[in-house]
PDB file of N, CA and C in Angstrom:
ATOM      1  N   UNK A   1     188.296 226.466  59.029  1.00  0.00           N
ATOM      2  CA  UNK A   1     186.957 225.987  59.362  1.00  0.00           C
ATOM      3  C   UNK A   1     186.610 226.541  60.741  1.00  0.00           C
ATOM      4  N   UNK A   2     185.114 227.152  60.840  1.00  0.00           N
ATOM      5  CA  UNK A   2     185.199 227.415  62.350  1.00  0.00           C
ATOM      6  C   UNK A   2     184.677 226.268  63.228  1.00  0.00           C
ATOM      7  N   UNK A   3     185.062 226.783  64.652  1.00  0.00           N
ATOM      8  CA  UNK A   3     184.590 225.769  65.443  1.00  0.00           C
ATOM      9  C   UNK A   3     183.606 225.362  65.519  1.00  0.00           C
ATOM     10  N   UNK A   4     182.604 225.250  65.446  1.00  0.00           N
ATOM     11  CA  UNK A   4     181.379 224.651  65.270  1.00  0.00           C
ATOM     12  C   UNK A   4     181.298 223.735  63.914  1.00  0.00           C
ATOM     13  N   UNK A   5     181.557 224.209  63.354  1.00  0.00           N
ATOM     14  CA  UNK A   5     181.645 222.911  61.992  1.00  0.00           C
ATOM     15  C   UNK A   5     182.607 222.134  62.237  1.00  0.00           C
ATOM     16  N   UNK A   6     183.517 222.775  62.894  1.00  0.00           N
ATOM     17  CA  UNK A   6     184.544 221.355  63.374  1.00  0.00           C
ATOM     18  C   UNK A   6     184.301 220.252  64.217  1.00  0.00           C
ATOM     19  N   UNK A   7     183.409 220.922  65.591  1.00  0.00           N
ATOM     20  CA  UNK A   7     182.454 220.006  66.381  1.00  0.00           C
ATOM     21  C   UNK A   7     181.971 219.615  65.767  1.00  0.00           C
ATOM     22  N   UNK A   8     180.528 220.079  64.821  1.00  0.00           N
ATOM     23  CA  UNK A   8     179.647 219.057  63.950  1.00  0.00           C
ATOM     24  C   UNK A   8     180.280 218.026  63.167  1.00  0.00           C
ATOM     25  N   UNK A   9     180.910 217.973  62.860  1.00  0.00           N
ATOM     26  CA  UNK A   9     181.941 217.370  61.870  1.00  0.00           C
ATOM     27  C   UNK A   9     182.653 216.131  62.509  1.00  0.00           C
ATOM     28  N   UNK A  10     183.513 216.661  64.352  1.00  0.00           N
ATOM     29  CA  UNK A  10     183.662 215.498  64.983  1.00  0.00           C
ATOM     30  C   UNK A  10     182.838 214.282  65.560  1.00  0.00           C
ATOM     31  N   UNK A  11     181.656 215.400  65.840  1.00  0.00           N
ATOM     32  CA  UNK A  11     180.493 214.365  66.330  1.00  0.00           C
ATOM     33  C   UNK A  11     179.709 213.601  65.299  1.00  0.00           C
ATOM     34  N   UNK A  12     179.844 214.096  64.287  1.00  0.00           N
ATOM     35  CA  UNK A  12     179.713 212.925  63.201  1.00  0.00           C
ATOM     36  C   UNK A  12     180.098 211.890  63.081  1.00  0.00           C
ATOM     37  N   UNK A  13     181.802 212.361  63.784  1.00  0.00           N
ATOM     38  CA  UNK A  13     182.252 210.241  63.602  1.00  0.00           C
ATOM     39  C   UNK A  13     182.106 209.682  64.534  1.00  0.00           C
ATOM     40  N   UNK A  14     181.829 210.380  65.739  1.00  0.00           N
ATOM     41  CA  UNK A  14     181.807 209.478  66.628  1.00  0.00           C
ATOM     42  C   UNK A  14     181.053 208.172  66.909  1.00  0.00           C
ATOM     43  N   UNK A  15     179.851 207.449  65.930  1.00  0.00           N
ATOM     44  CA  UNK A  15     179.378 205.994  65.903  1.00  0.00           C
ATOM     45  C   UNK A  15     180.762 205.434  65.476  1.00  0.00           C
ATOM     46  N   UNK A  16     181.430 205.897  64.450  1.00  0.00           N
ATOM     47  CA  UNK A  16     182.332 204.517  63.559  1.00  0.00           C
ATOM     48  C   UNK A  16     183.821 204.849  64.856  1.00  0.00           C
ATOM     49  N   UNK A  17     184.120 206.024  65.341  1.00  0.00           N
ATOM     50  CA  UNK A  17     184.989 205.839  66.751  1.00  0.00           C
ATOM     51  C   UNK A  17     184.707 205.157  67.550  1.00  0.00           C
ATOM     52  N   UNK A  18     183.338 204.946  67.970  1.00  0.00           N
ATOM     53  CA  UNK A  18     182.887 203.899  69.336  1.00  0.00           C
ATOM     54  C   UNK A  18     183.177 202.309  68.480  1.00  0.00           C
ATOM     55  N   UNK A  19     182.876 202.294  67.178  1.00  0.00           N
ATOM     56  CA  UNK A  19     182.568 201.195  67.152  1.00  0.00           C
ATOM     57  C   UNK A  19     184.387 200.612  66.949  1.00  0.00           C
ATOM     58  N   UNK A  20     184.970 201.477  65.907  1.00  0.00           N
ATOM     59  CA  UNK A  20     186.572 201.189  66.113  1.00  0.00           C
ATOM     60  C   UNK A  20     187.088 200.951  67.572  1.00  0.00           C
ATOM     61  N   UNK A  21     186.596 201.612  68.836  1.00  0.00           N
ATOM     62  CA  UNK A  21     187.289 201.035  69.952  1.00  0.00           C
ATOM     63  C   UNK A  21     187.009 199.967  69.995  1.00  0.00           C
ATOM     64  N   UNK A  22     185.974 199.395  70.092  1.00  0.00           N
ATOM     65  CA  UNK A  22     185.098 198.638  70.893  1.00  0.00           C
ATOM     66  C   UNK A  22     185.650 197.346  69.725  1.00  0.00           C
ATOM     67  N   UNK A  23     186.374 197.358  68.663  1.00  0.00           N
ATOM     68  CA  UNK A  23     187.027 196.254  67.821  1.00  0.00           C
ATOM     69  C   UNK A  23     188.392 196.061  68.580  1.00  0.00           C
ATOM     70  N   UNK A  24     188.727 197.406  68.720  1.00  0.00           N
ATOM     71  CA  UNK A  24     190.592 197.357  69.420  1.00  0.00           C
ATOM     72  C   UNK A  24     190.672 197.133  70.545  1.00  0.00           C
ATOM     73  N   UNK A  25     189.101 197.437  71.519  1.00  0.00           N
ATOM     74  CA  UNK A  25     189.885 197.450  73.050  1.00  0.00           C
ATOM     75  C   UNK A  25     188.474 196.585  73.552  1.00  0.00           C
ATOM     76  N   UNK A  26     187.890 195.790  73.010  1.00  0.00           N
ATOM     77  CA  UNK A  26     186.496 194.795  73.363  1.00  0.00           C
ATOM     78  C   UNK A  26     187.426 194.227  74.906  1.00  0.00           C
ATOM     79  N   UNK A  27     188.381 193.893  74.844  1.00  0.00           N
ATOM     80  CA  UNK A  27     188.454 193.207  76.070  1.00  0.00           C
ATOM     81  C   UNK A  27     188.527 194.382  77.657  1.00  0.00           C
ATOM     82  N   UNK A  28     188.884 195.568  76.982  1.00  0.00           N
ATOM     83  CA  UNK A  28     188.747 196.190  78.422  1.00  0.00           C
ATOM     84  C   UNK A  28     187.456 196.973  79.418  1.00  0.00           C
ATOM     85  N   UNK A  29     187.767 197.851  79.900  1.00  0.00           N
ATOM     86  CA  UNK A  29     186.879 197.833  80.953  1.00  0.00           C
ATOM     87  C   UNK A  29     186.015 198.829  80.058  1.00  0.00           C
ATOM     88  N   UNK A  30     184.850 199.453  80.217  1.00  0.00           N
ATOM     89  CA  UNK A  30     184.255 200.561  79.646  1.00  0.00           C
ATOM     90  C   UNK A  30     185.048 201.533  79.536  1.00  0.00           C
ATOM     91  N   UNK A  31     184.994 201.806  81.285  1.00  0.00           N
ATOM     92  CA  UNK A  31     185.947 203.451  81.672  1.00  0.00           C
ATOM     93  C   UNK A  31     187.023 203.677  80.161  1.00  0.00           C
ATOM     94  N   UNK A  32     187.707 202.606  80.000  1.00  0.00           N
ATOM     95  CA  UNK A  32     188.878 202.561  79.453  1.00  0.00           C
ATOM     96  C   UNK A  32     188.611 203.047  77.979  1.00  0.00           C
ATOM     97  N   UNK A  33     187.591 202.299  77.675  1.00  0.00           N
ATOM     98  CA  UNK A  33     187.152 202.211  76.174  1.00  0.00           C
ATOM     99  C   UNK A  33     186.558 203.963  75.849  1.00  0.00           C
ATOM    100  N   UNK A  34     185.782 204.205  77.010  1.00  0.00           N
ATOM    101  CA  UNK A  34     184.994 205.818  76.987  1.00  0.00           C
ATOM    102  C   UNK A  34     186.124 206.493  76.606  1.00  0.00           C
ATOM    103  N   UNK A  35     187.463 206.303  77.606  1.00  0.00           N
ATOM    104  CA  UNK A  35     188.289 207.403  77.808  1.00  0.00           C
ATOM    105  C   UNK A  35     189.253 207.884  76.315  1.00  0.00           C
ATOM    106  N   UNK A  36     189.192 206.027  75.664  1.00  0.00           N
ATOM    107  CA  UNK A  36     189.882 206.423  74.487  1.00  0.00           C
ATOM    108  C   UNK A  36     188.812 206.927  73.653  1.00  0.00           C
ATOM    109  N   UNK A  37     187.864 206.862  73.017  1.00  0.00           N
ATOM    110  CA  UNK A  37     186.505 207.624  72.160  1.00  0.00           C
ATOM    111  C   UNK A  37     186.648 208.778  73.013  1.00  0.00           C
ATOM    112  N   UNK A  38     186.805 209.205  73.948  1.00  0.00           N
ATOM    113  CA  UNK A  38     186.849 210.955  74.343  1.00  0.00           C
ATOM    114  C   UNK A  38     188.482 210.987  73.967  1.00  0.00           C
ATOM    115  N   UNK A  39     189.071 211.132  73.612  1.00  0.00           N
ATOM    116  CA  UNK A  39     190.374 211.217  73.322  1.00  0.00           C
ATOM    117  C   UNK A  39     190.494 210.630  71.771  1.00  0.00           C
ATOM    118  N   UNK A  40     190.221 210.088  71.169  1.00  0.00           N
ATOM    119  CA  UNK A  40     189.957 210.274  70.025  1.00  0.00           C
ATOM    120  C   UNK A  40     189.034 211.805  69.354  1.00  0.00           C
ATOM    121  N   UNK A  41     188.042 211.536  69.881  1.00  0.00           N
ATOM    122  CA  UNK A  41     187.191 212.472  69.301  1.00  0.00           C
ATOM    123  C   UNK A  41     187.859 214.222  69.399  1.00  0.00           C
ATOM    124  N   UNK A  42     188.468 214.123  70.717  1.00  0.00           N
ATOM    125  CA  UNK A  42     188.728 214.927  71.336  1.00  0.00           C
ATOM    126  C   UNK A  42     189.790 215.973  70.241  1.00  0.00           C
ATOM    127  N   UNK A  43     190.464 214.529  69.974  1.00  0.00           N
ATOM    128  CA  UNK A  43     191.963 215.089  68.973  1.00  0.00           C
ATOM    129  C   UNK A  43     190.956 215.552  67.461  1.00  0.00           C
ATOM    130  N   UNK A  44     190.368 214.668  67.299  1.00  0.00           N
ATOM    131  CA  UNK A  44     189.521 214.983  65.180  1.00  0.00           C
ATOM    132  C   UNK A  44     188.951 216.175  65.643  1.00  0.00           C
ATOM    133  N   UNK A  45     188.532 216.908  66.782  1.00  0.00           N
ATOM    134  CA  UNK A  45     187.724 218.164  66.685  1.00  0.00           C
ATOM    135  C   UNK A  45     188.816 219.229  67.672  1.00  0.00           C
ATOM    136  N   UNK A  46     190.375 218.795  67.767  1.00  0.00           N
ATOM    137  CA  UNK A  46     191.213 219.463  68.043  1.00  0.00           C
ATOM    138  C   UNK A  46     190.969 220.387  69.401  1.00  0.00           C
ATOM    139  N   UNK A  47     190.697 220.010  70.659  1.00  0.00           N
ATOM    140  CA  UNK A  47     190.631 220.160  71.712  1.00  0.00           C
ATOM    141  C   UNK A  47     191.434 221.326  72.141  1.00  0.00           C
ATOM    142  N   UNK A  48     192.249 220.893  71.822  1.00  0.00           N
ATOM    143  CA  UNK A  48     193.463 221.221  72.904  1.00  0.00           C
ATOM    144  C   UNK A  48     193.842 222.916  72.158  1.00  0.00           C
ATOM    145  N   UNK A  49     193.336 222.685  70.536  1.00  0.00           N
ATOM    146  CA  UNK A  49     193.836 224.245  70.011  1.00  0.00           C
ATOM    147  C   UNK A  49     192.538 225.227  70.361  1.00  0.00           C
ATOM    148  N   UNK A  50     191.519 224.652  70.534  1.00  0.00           N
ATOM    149  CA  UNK A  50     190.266 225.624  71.061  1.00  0.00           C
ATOM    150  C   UNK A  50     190.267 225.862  72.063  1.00  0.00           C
ATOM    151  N   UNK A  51     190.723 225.209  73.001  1.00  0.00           N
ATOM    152  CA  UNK A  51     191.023 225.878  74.573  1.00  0.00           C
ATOM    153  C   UNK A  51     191.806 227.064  74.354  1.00  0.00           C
ATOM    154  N   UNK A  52     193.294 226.694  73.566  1.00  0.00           N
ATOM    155  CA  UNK A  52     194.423 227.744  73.800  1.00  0.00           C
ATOM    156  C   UNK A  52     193.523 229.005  73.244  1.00  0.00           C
ATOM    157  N   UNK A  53     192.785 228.461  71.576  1.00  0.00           N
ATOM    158  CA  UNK A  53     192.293 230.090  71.443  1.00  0.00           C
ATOM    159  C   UNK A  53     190.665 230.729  71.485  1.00  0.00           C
ATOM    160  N   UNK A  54     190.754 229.904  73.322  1.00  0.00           N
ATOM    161  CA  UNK A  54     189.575 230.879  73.599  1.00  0.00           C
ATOM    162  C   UNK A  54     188.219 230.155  72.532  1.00  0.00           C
ATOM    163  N   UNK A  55     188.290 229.393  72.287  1.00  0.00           N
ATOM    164  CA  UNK A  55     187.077 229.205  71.329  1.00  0.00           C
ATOM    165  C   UNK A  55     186.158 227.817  72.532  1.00  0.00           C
ATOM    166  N   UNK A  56     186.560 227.383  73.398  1.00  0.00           N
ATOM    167  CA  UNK A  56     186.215 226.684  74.822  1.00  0.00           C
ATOM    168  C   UNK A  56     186.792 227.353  75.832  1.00  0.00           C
ATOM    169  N   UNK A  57     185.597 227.785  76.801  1.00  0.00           N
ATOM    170  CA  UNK A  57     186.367 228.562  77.731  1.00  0.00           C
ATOM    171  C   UNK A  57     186.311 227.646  78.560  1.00  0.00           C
ATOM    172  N   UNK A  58     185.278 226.647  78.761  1.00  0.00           N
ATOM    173  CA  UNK A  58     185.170 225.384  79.975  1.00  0.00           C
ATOM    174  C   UNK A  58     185.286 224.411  79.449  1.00  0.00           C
ATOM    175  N   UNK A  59     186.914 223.792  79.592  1.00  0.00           N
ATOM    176  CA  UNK A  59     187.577 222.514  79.248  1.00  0.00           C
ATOM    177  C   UNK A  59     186.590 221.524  79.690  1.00  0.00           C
ATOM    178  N   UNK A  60     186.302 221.963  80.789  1.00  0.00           N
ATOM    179  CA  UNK A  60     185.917 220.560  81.848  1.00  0.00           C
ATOM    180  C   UNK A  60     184.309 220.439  81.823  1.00  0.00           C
ATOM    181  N   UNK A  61     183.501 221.392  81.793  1.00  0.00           N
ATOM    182  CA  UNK A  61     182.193 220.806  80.780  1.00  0.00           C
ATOM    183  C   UNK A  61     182.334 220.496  79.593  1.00  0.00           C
ATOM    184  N   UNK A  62     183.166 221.045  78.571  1.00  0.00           N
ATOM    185  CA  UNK A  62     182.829 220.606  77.096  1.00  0.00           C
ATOM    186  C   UNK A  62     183.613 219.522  76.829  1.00  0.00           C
ATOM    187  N   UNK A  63     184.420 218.950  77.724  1.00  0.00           N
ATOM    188  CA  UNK A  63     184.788 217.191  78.043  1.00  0.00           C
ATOM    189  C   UNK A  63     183.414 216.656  78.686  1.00  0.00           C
ATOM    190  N   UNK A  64     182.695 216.729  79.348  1.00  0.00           N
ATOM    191  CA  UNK A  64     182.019 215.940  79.625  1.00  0.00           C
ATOM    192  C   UNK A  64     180.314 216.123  79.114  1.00  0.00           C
ATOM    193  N   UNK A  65     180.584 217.286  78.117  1.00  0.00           N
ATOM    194  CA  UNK A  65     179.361 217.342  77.120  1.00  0.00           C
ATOM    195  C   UNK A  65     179.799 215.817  76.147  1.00  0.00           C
ATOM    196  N   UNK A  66     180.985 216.225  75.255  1.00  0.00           N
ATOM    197  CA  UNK A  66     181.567 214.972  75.021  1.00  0.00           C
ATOM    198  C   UNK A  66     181.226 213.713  75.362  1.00  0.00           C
ATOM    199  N   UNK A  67     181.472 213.474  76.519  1.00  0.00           N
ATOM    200  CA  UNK A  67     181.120 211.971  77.634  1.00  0.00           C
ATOM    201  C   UNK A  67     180.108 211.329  77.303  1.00  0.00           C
ATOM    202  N   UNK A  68     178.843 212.653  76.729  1.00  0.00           N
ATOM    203  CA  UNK A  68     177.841 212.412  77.088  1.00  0.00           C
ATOM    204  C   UNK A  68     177.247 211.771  75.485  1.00  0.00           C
ATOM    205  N   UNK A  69     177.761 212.502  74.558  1.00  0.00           N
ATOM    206  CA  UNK A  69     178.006 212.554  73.263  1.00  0.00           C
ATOM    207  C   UNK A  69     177.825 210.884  73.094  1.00  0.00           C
ATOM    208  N   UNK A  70     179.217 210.572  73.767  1.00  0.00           N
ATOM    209  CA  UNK A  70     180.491 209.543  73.704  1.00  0.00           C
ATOM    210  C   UNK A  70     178.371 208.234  73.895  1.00  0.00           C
ATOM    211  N   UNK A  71     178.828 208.583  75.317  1.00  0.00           N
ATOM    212  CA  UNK A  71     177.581 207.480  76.055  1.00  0.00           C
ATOM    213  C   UNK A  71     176.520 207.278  75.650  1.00  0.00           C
ATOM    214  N   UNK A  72     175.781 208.035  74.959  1.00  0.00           N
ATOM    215  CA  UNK A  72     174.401 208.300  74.470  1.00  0.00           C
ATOM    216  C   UNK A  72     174.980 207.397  72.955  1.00  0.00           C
ATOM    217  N   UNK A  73     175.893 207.480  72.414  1.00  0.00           N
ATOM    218  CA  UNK A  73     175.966 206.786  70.957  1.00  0.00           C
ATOM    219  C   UNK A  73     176.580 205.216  71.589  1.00  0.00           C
ATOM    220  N   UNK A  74     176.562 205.150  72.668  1.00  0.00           N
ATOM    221  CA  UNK A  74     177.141 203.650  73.494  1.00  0.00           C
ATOM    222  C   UNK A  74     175.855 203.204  73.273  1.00  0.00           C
ATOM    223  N   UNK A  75     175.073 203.974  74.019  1.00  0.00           N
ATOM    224  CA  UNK A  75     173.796 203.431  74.537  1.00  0.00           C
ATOM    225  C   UNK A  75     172.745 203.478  73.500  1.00  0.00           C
ATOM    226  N   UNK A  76     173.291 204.115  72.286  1.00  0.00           N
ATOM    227  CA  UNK A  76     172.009 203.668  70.718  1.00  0.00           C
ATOM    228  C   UNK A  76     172.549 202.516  70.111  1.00  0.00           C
ATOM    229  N   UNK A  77     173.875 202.165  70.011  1.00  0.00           N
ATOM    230  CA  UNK A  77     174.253 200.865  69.153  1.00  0.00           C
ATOM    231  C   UNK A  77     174.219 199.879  70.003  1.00  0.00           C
ATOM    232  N   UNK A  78     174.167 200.055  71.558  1.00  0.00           N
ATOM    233  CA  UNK A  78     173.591 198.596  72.091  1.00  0.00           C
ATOM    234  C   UNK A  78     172.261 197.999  72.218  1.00  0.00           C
ATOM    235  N   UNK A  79     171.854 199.481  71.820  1.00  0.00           N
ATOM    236  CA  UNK A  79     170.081 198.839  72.013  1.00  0.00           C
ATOM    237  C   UNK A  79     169.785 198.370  70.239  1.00  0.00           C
ATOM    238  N   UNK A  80     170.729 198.600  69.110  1.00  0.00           N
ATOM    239  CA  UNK A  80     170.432 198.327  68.052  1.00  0.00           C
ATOM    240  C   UNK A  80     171.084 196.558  67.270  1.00  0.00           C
ATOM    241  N   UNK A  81     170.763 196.535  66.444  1.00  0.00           N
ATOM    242  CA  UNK A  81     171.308 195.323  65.673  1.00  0.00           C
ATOM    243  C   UNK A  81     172.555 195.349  65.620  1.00  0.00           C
ATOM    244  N   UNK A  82     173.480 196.347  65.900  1.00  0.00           N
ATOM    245  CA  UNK A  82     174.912 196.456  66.158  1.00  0.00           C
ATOM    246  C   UNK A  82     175.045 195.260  67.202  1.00  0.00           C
ATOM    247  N   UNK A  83     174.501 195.361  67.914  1.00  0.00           N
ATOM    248  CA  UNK A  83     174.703 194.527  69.324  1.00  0.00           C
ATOM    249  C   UNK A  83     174.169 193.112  69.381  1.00  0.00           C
ATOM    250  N   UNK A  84     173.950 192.909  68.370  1.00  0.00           N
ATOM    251  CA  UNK A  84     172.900 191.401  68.446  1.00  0.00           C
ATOM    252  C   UNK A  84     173.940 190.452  68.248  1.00  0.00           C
ATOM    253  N   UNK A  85     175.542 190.790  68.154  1.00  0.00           N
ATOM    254  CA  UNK A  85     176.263 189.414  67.773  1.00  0.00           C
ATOM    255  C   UNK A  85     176.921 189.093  69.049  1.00  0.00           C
ATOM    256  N   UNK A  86     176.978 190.158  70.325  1.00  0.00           N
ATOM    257  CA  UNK A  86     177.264 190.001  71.362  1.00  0.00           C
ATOM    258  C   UNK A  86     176.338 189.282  72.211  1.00  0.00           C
TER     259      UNK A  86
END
């Protein structure tokens, strides 16, 4: 599969990843909760083998494109009926 369908593909799950943390780790801090959904996501769209081959040349923006990914789907299920039991 190439990389880009693999991204599209990860960023697809990322609502039911936020919402799986946020069942496993509700009691901790955000930071904490972000860091595991970027580390989840990170691993389903295999990070670490697109760096080695050159398919991400900037680890450290396309982690915090991610972040942003991550935050922006924080910040649609709290403004939605997801959030109304909190």
């Amino acid at each position: 599969m190439n990389f880009v369908a693999k991204l599209l593909q990860g960023i697809a799950f990322v609502p039911a990843i936020v919402q799986g943390i946020e069942a496993l780790f509700g009691s901790k801090s955000g930071a904490e909760k972000r860091n595991a959904a970027l580390s989840f996501v990170g691993t389903a769209i295999s990070v670490t083998d697109a760096v080695a081959s050159r398919q991400i040349i900037d680890q450290q923006k396309f982690q915090e494109g991610l972040g942003k990914v991550v935050d922006g789907t924080v910040e649609c299920l709290n403004a939605s009926v997801w959030n109304k039991s909190k």
